[in-house]
Protein backbone atom coordinates (compact mmCIF):
# COMPACT_ATOMS: atom_id res chain seq x y z
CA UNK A 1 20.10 -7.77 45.85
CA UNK A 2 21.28 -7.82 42.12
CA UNK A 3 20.13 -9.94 39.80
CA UNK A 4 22.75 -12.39 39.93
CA UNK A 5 21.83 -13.81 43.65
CA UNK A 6 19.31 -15.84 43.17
CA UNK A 7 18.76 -19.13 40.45
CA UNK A 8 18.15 -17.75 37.28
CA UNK A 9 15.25 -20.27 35.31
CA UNK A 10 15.65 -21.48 32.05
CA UNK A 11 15.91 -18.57 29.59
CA UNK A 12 12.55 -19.82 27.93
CA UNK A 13 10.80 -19.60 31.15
CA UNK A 14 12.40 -16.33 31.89
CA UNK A 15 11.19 -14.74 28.71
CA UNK A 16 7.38 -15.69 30.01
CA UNK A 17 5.07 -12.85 30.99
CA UNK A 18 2.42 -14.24 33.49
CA UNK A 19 -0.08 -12.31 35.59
CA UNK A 20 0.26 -13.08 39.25
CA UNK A 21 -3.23 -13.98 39.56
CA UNK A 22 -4.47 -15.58 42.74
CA UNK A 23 -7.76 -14.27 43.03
CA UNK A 24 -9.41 -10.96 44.01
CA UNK A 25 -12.09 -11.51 46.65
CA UNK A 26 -15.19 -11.45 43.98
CA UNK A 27 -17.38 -13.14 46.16
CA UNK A 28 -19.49 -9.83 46.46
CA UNK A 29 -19.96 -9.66 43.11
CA UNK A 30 -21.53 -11.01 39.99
CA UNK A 31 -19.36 -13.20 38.33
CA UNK A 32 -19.22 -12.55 34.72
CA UNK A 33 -15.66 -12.55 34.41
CA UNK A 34 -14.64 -16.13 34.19
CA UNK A 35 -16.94 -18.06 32.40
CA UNK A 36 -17.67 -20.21 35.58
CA UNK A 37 -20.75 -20.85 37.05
CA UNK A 38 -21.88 -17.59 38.77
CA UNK A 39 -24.94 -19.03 40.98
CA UNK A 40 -25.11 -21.58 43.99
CA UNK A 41 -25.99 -25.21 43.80
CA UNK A 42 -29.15 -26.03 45.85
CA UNK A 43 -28.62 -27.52 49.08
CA UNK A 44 -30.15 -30.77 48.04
CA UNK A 45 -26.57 -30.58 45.86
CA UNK A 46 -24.77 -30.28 49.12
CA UNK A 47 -26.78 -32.50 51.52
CA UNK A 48 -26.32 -35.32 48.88
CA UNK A 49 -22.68 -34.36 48.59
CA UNK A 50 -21.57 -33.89 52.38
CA UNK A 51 -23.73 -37.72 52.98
CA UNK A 52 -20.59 -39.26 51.13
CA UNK A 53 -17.74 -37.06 52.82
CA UNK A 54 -16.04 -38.52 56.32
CA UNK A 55 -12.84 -38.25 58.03
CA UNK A 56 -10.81 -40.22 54.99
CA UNK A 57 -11.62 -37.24 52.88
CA UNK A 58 -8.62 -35.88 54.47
CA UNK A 59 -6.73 -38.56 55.86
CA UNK A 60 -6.48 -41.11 53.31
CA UNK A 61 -5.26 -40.61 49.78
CA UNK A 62 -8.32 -40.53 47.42
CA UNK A 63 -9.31 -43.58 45.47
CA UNK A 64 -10.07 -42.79 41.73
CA UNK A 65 -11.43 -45.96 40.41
CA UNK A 66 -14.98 -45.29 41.12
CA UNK A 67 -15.25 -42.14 38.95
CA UNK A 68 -12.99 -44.15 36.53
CA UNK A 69 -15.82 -46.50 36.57
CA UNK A 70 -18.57 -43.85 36.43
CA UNK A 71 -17.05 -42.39 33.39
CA UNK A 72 -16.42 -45.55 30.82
CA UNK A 73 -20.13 -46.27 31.52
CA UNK A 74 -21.38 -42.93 30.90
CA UNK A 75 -18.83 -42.74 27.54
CA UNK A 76 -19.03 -46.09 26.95
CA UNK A 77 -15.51 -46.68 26.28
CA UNK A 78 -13.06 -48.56 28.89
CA UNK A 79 -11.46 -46.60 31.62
CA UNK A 80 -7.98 -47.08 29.78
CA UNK A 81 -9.27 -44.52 27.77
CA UNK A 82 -9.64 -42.09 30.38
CA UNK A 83 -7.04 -40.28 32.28
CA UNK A 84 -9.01 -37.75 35.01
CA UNK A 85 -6.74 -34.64 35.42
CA UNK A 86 -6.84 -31.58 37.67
CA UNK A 87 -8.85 -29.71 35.28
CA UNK A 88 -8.50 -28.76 31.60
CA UNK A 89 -5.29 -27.03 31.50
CA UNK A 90 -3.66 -29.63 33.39
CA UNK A 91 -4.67 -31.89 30.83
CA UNK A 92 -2.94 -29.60 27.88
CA UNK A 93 0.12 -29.54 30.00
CA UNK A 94 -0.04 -33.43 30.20
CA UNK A 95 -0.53 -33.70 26.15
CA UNK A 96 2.44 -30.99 25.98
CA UNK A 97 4.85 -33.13 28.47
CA UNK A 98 4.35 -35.89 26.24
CA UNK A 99 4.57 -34.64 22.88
CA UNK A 100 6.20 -31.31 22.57
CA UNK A 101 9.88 -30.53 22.74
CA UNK A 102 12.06 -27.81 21.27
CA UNK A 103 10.79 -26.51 17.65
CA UNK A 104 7.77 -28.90 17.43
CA UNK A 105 5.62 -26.86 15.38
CA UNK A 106 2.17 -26.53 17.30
CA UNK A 107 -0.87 -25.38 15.71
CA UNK A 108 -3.49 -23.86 17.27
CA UNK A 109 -6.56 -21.34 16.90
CA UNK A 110 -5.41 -17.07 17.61
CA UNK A 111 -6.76 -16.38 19.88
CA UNK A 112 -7.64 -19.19 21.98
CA UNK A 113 -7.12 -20.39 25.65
CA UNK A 114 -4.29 -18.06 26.85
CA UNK A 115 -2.43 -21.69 28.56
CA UNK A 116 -1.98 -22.97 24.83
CA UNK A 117 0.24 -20.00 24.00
CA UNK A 118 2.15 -20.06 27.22
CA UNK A 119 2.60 -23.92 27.30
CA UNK A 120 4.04 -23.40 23.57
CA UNK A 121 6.41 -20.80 25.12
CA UNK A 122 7.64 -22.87 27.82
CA UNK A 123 8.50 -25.79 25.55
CA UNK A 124 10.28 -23.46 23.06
CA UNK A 125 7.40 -25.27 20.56
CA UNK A 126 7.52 -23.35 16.90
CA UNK A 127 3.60 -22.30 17.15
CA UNK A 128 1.88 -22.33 13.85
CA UNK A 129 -1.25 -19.58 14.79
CA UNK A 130 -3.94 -20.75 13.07
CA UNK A 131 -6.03 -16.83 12.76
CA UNK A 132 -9.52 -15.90 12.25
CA UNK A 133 -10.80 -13.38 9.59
CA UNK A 134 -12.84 -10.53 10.26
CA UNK A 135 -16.28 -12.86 10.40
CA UNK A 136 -14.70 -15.05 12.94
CA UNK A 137 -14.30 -18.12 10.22
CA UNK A 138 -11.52 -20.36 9.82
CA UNK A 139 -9.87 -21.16 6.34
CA UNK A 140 -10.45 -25.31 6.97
CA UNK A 141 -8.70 -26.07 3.14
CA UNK A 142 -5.77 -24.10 3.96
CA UNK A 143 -5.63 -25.98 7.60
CA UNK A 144 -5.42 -28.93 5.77
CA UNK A 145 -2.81 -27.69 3.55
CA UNK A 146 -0.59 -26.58 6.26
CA UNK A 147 -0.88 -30.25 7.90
CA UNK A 148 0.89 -31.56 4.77
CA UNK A 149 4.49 -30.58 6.10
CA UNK A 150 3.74 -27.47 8.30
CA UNK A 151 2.13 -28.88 11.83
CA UNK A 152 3.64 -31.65 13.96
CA UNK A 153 0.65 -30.75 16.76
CA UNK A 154 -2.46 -29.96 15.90
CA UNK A 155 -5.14 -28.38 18.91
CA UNK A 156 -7.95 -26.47 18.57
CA UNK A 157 -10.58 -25.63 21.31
CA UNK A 158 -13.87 -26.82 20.20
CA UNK A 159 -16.29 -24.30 20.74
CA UNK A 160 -13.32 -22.11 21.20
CA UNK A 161 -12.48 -19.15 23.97
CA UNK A 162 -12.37 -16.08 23.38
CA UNK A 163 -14.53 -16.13 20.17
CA UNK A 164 -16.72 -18.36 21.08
CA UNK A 165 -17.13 -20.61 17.52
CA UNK A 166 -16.91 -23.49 16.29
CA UNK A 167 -15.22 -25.63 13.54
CA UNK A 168 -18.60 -28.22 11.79
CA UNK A 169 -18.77 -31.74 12.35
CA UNK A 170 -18.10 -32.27 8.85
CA UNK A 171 -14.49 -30.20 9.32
CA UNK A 172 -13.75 -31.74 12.03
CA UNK A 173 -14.01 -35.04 10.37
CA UNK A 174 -11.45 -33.49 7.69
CA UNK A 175 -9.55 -32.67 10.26
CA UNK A 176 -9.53 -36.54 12.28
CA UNK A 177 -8.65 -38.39 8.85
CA UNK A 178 -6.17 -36.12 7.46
CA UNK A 179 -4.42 -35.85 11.44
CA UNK A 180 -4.07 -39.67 10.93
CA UNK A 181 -3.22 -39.92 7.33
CA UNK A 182 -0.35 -37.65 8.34
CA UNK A 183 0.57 -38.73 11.71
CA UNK A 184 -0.31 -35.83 13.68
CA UNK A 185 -1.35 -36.03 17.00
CA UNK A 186 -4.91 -33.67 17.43
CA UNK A 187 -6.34 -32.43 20.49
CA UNK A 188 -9.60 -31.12 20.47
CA UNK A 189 -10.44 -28.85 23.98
CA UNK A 190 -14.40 -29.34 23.99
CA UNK A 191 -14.61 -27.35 27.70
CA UNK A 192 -17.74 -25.56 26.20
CA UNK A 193 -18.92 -28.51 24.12
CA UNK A 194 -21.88 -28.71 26.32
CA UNK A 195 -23.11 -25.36 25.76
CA UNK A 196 -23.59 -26.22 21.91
CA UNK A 197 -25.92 -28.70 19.94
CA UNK A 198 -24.02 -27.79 16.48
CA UNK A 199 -21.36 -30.57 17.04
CA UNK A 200 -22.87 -33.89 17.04
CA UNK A 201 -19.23 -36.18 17.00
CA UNK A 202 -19.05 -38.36 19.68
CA UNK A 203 -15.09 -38.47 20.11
CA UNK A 204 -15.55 -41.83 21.80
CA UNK A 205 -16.48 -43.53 19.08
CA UNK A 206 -13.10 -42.25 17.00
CA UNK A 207 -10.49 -42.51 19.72
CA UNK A 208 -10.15 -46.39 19.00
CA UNK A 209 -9.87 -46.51 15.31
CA UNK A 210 -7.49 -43.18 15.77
CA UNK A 211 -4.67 -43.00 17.42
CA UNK A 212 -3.70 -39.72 17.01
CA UNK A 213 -7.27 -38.33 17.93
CA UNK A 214 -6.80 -36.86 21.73
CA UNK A 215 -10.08 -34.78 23.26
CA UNK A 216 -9.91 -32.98 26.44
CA UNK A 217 -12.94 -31.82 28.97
CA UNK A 218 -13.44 -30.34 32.02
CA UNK A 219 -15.99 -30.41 35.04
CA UNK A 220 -15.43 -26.39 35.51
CA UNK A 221 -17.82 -24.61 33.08
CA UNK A 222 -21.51 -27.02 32.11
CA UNK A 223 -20.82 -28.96 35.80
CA UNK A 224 -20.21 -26.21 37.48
CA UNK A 225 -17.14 -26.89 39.65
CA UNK A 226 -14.26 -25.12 39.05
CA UNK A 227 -13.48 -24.43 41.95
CA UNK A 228 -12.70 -28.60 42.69
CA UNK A 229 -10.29 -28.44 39.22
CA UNK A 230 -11.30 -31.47 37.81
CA UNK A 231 -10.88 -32.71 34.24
CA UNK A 232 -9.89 -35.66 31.60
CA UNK A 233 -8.44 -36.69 28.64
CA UNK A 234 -10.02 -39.42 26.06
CA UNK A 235 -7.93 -41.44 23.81
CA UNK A 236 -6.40 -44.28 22.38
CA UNK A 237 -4.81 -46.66 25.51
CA UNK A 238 -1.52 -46.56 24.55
CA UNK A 239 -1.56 -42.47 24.70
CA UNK A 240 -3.30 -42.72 28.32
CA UNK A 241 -0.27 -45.14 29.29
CA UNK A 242 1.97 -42.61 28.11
CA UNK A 243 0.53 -39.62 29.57
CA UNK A 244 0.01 -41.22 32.45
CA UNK A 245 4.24 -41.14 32.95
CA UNK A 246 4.10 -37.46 33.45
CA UNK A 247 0.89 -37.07 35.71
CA UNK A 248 1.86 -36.87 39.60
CA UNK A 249 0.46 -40.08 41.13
CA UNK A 250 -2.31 -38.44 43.64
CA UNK A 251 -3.46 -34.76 41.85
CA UNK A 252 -7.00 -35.18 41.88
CA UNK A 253 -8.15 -34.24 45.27
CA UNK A 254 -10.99 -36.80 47.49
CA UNK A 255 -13.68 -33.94 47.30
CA UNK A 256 -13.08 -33.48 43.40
CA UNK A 257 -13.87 -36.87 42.82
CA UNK A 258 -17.13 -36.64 44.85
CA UNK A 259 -18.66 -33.93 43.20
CA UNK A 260 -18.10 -35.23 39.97
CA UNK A 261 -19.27 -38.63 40.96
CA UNK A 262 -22.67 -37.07 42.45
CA UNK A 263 -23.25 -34.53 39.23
CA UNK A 264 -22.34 -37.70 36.93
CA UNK A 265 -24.81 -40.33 38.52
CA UNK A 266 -27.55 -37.78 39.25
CA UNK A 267 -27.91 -36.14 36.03
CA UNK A 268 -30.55 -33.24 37.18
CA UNK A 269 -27.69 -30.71 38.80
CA UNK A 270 -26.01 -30.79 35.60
CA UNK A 271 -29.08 -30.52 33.40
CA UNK A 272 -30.53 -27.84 35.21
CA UNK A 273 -27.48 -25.48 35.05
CA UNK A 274 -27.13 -26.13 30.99
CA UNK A 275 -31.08 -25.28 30.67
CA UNK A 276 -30.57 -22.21 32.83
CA UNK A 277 -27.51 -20.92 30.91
CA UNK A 278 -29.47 -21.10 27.43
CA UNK A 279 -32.11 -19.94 28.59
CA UNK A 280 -30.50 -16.87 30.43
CA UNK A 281 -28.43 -16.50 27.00
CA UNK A 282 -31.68 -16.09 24.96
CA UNK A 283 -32.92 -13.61 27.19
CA UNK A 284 -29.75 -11.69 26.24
CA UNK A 285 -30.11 -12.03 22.97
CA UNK A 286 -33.94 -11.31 22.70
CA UNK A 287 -32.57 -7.64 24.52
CA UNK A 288 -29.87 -7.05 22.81
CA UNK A 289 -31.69 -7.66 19.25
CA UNK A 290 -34.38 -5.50 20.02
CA UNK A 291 -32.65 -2.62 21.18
CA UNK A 292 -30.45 -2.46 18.24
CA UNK A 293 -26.69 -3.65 19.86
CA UNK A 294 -24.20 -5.25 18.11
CA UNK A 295 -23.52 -8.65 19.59
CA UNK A 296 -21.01 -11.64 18.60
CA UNK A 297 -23.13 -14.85 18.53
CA UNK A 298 -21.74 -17.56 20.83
CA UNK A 299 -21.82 -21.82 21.14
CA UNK A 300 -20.61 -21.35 25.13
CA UNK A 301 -21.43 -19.71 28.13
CA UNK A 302 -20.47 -16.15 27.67
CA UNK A 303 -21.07 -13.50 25.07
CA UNK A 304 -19.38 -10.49 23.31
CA UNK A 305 -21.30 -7.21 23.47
CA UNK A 306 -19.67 -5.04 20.93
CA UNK A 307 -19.08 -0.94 21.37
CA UNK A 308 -17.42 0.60 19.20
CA UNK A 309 -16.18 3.35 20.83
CA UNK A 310 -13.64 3.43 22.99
CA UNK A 311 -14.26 5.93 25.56
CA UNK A 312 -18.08 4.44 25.72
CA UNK A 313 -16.93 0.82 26.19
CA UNK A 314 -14.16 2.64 28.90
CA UNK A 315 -17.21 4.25 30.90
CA UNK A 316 -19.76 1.06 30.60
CA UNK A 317 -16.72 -1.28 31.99
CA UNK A 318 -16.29 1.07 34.75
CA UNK A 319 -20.27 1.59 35.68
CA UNK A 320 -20.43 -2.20 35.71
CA UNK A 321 -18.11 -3.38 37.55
CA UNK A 322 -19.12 -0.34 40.18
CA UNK A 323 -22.70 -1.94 40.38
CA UNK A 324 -20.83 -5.37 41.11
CA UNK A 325 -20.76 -6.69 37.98
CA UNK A 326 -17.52 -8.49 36.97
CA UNK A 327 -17.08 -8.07 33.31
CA UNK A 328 -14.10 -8.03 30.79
CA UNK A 329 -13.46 -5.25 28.31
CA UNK A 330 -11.85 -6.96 25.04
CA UNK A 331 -8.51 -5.40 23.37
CA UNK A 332 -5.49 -6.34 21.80
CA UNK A 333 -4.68 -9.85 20.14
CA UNK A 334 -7.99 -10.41 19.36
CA UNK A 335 -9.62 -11.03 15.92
CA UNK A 336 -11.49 -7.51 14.68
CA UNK A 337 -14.78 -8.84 15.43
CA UNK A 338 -13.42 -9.04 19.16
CA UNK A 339 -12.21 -5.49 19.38
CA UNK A 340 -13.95 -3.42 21.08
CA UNK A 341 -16.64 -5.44 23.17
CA UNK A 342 -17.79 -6.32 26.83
CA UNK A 343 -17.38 -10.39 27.43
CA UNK A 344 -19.69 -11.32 29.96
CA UNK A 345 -20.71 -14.59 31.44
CA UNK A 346 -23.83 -15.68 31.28
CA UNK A 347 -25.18 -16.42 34.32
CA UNK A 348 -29.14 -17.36 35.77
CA UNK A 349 -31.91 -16.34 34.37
CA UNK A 350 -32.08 -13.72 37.33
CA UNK A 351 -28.82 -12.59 37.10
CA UNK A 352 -29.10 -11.82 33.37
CA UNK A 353 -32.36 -9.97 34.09
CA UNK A 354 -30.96 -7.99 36.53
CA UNK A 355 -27.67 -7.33 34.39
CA UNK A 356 -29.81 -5.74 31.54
CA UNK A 357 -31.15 -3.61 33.91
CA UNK A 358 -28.12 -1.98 34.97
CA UNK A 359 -26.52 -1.92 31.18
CA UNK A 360 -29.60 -0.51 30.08
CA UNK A 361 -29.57 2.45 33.13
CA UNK A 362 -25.90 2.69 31.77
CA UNK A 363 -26.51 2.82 27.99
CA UNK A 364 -29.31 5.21 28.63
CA UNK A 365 -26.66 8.01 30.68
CA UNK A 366 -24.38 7.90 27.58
CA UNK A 367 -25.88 10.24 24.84
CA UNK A 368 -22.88 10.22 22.87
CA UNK A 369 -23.17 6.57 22.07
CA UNK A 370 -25.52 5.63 19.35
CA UNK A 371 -26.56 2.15 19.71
């Protein structure tokens, strides 16, 4: 067959290299690799859950308004300010449908959530890369400058993936007024905001005064479900209204809805996991610092370990993931602080105990590395 004989897509979605990725049976192993949860719920989670599943889960199509409901009380704002989405990314796509067309320039964070980029690309947007410097800071003053005449689209993940920082309160607030002065539509990704006690903003409390203020969450990373693909968008009414015209009518699935109502109206699930990640974190830390290893401090669930040589990080990547341990080995694209590191989720306290073990067996069989 040639490559004539079949529809050929639109060249900008032709040009678009995407990994196939569908999964890769990793329920045998530690899940470090996604930044998901990487332990079970108890089965009080799942008795409470399965009490308020029947037949319609399946046969009926789902009915939204109660976790509509749930979430204007619990953010305090009314439910035309919430659009629920399936999952994060699905709510970027929505914001891009809306606002993006061929040569908007888009600003955003390098690196940052890999869908950003792609989204960009499949819009034919002008992206405006907003980049780190070697400390992992961003230049806010000369952000500002550019959104004098440069930016039409301002997002930035807030903490932000890969590097795992995060722009201050008081930049942020720079960032609101000056998107508004200007015109510019901003949204803010806060999928890890959870994680993090350095950003104190309630978004809520902007989103009515600001029209061009957009934030984005998800239930996959401090709730724990990302396997349900559940997410929303905050804003102003009128922007709900309007990304509401390119959301399919039924996307968020009947057992979606369910978890999120149960981790939403009994708070413990939720608190629990966030505990159990910070605490598990400072265990890594508290390790790491005493043994001497170079680490890249993190406001989210996952954490770079940094090696420095090549062949090393090769051979501790390989060990790992041959005890069962699903990490990722950092490389190209990525700010110099990034280069050269192990990203690993953090998972239980129990899981992170028994992950030092292992990189510590590991470390110990390389005597070429000095730590």
């Amino acid at each position: 067959m040639n490559n004539n004989s079949y529809p050929r897509p639109n060249t900008n979605i032709d040009n678009l290299n995407r990994e196939f990725d569908i999964g890769n049976d990793r329920l045998d192993f530690y899940r470090f690799d996604k930044n998901e949860r990487t332990y079970n719920f108890s089965q009080s989670f799942f008795s409470k859950l399965f009490k308020e599943i029947g037949t319609e889960s399946i046969t009926m199509y789902p009915d939204q308004k109660p976790l509509y409901d749930i979430l204007s009380s619990k953010l305090k704002i009314n439910a035309t300010n919430i659009l629920l989405t399936p999952g994060a990314d699905a709510g970027i796509k929505y914001f891009f449908d809306t606002y993006v067309t061929k040569g908007t320039k888009v600003a955003y964070l390098w690196p940052t959530y890999a869908m950003i980029d792609v989204y960009s690309q499949m819009y034919e947007a002008q992206p405006v890369k907003i980049s780190f410097d070697t400390d992992l800071n961003i230049n806010i003053e000369d952000l500002l400058n550019k959104l004098n005449n440069e930016i039409d689209i301002l997002i930035i993940a807030n903490p932000n993936q890969p590097s795992g920082t995060i722009i201050d309160d008081k930049d942020l607030l720079k960032l609101f007024d000056k998107c508004q002065q200007k015109q510019i539509p901003f949204l803010i990704d806060q999928t890890y905001h959870d994680f993090t006690d350095a950003n104190k903003i309630e978004i809520e409390k902007h989103i009515i005064d600001n029209p061009f203020l957009f934030a984005v969450r998800s239930f996959s990373k401090s709730y724990g479900i990302a396997g349900a693909r559940l997410g929303y968008i905050v804003s102003n009414e009128c922007n709900i209204k309007n990304l509401y015209k390119v959301k399919p009518l039924s996307d968020i699935n009947y057992f979606s809805l369910k978890c999120a109502e149960l981790l939403l109206t009994d708070k413990t699930f939720f608190k629990e996991h966030v505990r159990e990640v910070l605490d598990s974190k400072k265990i890594l830390e508290q390790y790491l610092i005493k043994n001497n290893i170079d680490f890249v401090p993190s406001h989210t669930n996952f954490m770079h370990i940094k090696i420095d040589d090549e062949k090393a990080l090769t051979d501790i990547y390989n060990k790992l993931v041959g005890k069962s341990f699903l990490v990722r080995k950092t490389g190209d694209n990525l700010p110099a602080t990034l280069v050269g590191c192990i990203r690993l989720t953090i998972g239980s306290v129990d899981q992170t105990k028994k992950f030092i073990s292992e990189f510590d067996a590991i470390k110990n069989t390389l005597t070429e590395l000095n730590f």
